[in-house]
N, C-alpha and C. Protein backbone atom coordinates (compact mmCIF):
# COMPACT_ATOMS: atom_id res chain seq x y z
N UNK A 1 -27.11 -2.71 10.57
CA UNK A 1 -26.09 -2.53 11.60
C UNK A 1 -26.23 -3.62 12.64
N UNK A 2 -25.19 -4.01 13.08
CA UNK A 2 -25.01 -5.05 13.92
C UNK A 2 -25.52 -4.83 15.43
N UNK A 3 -26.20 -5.70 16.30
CA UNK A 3 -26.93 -4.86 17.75
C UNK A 3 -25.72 -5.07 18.62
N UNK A 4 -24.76 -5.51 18.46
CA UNK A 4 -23.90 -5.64 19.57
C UNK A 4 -22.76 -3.99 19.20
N UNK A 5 -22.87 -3.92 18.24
CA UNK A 5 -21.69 -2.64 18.49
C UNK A 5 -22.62 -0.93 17.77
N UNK A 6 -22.56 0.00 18.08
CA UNK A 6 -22.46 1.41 17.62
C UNK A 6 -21.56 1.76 16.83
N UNK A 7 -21.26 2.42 15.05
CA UNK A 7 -20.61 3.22 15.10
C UNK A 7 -21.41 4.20 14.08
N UNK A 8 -20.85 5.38 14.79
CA UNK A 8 -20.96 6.77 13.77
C UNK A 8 -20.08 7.28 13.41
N UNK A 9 -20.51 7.87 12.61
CA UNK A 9 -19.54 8.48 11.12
C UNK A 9 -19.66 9.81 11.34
N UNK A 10 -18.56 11.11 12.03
CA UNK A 10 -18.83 12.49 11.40
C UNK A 10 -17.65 13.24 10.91
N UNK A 11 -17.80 14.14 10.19
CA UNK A 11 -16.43 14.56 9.80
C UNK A 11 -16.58 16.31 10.42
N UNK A 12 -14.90 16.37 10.90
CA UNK A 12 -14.36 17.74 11.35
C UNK A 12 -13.74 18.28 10.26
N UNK A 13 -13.16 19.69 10.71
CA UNK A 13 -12.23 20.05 9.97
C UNK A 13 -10.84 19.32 9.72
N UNK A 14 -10.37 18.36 10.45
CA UNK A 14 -9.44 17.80 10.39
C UNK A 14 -9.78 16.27 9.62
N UNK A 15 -10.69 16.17 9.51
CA UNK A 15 -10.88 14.90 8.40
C UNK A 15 -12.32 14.40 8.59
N UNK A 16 -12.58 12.76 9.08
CA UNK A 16 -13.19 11.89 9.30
C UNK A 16 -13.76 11.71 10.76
N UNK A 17 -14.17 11.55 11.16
CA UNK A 17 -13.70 10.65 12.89
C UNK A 17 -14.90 9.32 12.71
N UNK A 18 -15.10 8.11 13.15
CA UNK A 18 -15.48 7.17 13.50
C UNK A 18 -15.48 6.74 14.83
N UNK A 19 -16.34 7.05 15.27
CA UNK A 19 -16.64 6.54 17.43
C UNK A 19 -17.15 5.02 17.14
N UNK A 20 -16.84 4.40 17.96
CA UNK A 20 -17.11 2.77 18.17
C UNK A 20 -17.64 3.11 19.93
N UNK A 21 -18.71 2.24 19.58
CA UNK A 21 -19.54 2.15 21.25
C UNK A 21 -19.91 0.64 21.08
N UNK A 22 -18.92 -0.09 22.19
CA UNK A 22 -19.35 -1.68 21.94
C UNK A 22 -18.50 -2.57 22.17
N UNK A 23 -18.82 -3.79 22.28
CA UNK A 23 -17.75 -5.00 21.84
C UNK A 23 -16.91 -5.12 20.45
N UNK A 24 -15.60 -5.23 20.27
CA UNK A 24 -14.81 -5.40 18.77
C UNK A 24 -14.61 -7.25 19.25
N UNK A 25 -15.56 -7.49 17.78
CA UNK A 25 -15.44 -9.28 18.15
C UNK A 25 -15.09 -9.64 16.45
N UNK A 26 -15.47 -10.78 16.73
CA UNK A 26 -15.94 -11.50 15.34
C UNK A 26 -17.11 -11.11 14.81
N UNK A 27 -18.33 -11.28 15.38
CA UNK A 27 -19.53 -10.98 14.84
C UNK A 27 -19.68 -9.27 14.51
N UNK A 28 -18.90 -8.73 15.23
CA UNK A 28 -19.44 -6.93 14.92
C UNK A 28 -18.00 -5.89 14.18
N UNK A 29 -16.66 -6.78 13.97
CA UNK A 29 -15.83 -6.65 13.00
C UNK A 29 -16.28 -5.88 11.69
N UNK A 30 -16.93 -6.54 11.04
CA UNK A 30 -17.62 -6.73 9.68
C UNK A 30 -18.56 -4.80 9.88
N UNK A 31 -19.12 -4.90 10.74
CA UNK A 31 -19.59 -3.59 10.57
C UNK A 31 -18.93 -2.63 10.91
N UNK A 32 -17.77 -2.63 11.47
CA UNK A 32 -16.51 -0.87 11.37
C UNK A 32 -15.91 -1.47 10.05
N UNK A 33 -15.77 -2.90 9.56
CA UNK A 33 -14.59 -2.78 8.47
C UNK A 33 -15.91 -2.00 7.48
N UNK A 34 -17.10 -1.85 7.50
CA UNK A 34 -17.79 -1.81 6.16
C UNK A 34 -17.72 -0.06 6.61
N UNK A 35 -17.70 0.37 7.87
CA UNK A 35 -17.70 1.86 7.91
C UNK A 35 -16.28 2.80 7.94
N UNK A 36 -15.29 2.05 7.60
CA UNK A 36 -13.82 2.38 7.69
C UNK A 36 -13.78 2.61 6.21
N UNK A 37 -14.41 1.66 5.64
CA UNK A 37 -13.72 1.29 4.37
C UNK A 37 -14.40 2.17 3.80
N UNK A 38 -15.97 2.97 3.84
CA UNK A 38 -16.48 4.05 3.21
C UNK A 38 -15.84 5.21 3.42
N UNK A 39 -15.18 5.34 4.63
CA UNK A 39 -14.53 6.70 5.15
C UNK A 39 -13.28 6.80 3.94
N UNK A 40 -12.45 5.24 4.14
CA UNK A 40 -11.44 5.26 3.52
C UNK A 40 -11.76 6.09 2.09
N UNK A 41 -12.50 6.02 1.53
CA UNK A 41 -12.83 5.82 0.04
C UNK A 41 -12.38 7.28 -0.49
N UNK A 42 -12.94 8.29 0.48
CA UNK A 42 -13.40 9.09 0.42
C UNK A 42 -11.54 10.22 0.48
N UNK A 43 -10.38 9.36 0.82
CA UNK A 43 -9.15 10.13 1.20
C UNK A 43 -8.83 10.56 2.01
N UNK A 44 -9.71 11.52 3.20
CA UNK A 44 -9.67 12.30 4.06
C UNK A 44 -8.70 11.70 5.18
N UNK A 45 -8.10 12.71 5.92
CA UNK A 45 -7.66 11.71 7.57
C UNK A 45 -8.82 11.25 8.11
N UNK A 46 -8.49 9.87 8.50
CA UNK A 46 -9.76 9.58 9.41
C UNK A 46 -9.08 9.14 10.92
N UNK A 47 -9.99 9.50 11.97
CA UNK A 47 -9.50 9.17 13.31
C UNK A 47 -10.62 8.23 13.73
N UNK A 48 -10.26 7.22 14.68
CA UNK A 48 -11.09 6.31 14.73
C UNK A 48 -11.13 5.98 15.98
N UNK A 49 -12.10 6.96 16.62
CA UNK A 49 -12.10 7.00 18.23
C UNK A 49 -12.96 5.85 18.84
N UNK A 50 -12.11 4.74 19.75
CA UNK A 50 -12.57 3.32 20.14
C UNK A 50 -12.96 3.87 22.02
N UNK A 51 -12.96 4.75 22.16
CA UNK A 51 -13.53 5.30 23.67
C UNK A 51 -14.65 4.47 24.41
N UNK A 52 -15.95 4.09 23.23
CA UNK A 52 -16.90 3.76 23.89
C UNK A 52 -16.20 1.57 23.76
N UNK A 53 -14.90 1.20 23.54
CA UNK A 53 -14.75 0.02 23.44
C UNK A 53 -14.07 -0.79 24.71
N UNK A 54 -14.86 -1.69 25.27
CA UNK A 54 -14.33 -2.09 26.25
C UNK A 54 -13.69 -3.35 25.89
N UNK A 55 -14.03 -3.67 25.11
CA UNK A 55 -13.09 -5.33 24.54
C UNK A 55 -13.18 -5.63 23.53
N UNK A 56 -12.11 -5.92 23.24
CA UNK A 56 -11.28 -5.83 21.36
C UNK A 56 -11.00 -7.12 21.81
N UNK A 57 -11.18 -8.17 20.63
CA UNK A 57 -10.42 -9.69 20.34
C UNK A 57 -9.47 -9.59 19.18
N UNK A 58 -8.49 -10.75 19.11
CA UNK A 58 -7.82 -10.43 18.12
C UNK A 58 -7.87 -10.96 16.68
N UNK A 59 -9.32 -10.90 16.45
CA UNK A 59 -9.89 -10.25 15.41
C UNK A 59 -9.88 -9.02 14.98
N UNK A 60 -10.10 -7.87 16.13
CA UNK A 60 -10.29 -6.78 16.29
C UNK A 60 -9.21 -6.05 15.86
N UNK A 61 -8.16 -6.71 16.49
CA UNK A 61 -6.58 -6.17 16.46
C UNK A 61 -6.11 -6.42 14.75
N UNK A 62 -6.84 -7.37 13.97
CA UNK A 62 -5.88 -7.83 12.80
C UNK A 62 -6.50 -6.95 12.03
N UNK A 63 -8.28 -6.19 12.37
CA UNK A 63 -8.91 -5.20 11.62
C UNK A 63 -7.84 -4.09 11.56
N UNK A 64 -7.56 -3.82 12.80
CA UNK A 64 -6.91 -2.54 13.03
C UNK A 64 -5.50 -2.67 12.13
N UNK A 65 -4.79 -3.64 12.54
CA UNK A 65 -3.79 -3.22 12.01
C UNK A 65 -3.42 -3.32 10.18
N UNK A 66 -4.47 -3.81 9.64
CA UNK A 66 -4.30 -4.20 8.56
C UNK A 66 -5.20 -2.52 7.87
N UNK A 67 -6.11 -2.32 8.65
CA UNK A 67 -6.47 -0.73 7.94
C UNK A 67 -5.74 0.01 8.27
N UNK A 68 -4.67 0.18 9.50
CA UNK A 68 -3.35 0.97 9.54
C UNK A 68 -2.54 0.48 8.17
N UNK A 69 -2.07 -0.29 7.86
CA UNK A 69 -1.15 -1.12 6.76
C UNK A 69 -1.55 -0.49 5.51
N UNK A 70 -3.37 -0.29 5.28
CA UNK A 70 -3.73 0.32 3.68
C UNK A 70 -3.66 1.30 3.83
N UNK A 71 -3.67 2.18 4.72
CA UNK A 71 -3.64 3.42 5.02
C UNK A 71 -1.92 4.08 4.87
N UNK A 72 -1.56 3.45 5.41
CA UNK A 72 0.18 3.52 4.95
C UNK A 72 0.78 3.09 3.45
N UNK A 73 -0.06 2.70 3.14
CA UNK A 73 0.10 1.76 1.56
C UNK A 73 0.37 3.15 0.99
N UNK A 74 -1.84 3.70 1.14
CA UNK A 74 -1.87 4.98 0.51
C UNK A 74 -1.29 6.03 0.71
N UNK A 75 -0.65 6.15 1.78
CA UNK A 75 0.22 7.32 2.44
C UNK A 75 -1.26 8.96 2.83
N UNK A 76 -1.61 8.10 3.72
CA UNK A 76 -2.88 8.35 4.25
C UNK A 76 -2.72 8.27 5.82
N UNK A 77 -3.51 9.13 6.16
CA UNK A 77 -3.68 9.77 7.63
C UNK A 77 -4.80 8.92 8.64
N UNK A 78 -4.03 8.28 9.31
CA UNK A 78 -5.15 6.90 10.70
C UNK A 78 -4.56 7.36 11.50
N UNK A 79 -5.52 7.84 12.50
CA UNK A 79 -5.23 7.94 14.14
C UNK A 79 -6.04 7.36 14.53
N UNK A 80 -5.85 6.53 15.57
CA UNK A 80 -6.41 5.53 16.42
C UNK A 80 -6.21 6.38 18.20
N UNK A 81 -7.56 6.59 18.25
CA UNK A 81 -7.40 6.78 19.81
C UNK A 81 -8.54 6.21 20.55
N UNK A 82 -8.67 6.55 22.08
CA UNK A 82 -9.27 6.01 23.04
C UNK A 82 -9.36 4.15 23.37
N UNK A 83 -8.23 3.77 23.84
CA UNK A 83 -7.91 2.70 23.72
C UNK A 83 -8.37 2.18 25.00
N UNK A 84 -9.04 1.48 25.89
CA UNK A 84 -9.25 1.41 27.15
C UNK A 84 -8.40 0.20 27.73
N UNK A 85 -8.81 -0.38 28.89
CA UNK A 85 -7.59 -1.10 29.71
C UNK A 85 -7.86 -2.80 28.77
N UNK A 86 -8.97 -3.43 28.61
CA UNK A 86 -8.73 -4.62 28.37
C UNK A 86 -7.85 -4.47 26.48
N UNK A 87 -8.48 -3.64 25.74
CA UNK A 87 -7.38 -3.41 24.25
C UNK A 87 -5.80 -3.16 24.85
N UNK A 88 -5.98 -2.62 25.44
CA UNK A 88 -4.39 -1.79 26.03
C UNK A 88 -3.73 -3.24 26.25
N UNK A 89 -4.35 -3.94 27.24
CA UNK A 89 -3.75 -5.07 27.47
C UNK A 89 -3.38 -6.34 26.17
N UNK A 90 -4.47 -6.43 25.42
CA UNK A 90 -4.44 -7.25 24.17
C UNK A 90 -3.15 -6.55 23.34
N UNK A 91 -2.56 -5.50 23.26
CA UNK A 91 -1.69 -4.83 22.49
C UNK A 91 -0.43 -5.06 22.73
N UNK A 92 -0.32 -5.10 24.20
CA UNK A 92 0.75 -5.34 25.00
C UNK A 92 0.92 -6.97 24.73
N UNK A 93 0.04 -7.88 25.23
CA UNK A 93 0.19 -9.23 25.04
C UNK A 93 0.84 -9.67 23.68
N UNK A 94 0.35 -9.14 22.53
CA UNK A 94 0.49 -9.23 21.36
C UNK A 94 1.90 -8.93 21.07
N UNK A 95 2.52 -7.95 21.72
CA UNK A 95 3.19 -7.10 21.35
C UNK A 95 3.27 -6.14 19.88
N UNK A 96 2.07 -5.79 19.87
CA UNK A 96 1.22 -5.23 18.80
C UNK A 96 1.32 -3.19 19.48
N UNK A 97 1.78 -2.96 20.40
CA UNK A 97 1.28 -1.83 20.89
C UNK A 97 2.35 -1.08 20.01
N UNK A 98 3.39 -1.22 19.49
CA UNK A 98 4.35 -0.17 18.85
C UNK A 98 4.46 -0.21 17.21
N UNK A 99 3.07 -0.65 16.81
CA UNK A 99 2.12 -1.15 15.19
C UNK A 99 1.63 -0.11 15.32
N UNK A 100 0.29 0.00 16.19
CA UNK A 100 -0.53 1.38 16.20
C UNK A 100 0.06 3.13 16.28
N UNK A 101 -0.74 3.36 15.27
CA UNK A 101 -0.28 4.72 16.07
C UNK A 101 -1.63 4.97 16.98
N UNK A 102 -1.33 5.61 18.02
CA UNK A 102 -2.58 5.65 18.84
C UNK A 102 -2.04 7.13 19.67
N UNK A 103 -3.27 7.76 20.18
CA UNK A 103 -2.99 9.17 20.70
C UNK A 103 -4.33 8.87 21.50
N UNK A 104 -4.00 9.46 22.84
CA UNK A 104 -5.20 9.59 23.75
C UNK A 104 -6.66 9.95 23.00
N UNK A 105 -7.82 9.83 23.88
CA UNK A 105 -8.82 10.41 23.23
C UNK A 105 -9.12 12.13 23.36
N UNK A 106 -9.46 12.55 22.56
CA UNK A 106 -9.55 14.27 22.82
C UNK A 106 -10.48 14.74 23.91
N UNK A 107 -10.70 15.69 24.05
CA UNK A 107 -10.97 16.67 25.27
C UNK A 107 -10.05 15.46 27.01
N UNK A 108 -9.57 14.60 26.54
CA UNK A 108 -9.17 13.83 28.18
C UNK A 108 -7.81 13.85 27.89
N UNK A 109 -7.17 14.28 28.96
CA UNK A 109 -5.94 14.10 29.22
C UNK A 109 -5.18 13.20 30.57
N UNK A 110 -4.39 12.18 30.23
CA UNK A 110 -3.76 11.72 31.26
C UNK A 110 -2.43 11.33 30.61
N UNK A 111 -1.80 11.73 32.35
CA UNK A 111 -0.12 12.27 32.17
C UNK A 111 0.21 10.45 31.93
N UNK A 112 1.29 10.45 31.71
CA UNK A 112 1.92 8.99 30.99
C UNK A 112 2.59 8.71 32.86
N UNK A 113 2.21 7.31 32.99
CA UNK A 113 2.67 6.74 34.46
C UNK A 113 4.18 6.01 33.82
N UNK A 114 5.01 6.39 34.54
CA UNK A 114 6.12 5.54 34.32
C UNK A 114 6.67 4.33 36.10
N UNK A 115 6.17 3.27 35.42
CA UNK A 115 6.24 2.30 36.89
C UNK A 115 7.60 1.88 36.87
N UNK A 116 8.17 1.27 37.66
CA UNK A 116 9.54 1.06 37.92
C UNK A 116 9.35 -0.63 38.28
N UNK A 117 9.89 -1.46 37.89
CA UNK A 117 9.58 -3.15 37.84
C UNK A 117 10.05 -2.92 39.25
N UNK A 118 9.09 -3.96 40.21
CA UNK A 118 10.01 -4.00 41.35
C UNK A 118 9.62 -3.27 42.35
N UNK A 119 8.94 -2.09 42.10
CA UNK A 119 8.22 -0.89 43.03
C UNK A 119 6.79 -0.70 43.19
N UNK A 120 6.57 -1.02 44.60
CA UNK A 120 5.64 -0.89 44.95
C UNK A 120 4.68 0.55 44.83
N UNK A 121 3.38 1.03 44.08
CA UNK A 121 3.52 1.85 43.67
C UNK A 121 2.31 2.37 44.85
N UNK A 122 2.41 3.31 45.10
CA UNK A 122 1.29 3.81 46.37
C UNK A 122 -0.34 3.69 45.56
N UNK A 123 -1.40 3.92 46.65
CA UNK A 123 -2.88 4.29 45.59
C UNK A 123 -3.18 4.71 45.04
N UNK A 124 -2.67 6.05 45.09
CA UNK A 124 -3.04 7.16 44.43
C UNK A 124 -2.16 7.22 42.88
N UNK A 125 -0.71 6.09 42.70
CA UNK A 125 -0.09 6.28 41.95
C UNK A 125 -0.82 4.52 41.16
N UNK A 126 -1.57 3.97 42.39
CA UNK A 126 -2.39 2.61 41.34
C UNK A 126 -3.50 3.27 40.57
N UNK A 127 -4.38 4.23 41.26
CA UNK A 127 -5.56 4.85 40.89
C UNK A 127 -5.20 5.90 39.12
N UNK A 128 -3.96 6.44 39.09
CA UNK A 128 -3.74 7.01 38.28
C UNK A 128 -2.85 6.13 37.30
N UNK A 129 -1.84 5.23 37.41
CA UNK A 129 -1.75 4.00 36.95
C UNK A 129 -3.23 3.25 35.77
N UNK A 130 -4.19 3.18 36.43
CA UNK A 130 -5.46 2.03 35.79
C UNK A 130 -5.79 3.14 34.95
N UNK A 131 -6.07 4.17 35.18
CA UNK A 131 -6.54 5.56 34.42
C UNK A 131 -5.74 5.86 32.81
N UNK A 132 -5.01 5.67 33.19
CA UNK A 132 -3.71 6.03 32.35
C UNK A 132 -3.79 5.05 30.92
N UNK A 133 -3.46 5.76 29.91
CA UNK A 133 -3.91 5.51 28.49
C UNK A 133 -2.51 4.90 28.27
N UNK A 134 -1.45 5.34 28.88
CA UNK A 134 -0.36 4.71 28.08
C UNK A 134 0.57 4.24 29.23
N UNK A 135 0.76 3.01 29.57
CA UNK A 135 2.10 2.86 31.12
C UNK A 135 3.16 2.43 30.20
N UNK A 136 4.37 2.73 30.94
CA UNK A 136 5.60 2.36 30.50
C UNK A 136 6.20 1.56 31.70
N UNK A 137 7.21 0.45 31.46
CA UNK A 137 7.71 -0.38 32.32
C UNK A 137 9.12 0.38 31.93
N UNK A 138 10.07 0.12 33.11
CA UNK A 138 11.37 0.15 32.52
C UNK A 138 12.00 -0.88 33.88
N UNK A 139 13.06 -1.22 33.30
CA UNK A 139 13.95 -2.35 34.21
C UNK A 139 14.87 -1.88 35.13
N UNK A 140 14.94 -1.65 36.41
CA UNK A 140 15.21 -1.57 37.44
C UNK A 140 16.79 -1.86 37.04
């Protein structure tokens, strides 16, 4: 296993799950594709909770979306959750964010911020804003 990233493997009643604790680079790629691809093997839904990931490259992103892609091939079950702010951002840049399917991470809930281009948004609506797993823009 690679020292720059964590992942474990456990399965629920609902399938698979895979936690990532770490950097998603080039060098530590190679070890979720080798632990995806055992999960894969196996049929089950797998969910592939990136919670403990603070920065995805887009390396990271072409992993993801290309094991979304076999997974759809097979007509097979990928949920992708816990996405944090610097991935969130790489998704958006990409315009890669409406590829994933992605769902918050479980036991956490945050309400969806809808910002308004143009509007200044108070603290408490920046503080819950940065928090927030999913923002939506819309055009004024």
């Amino acid at each position: 296993m690679n020292d720059g990233i964590r992942v474990t493997m456990s399965h629920d009643p609902e399938g698979t799950v895979i936690t990532v604790a770490g950097e998603l680079d080039m060098d530590t790629c190679p070890t979720l594709h080798q632990a995806t691809a055992a999960a894969a093997a196996n049929g089950a839904p797998l969910r592939l909770d990136l919670i403990g990931v603070p920065f995805m490259d887009v390396i990271a992103l072409h992993l993801l979306l290309d094991l979304q892609r076999d997974f759809q091939r097979r007509q097979a079950s990928l949920t992708i959750s816990g996405f944090q702010r610097q991935p969130i951002r790489l998704l958006t840049l990409t315009s890669s964010e409406h590829l994933l399917r992605r769902t918050p991470p479980r036991n956490v809930i945050f309400p969806p911020v809808f910002l308004e281009l143009g509007s200044l948004p108070t603290p408490a609506l920046r503080h819950t804003a940065a928090h927030a797993v999913h923002v939506t823009t819309r055009r004024c």
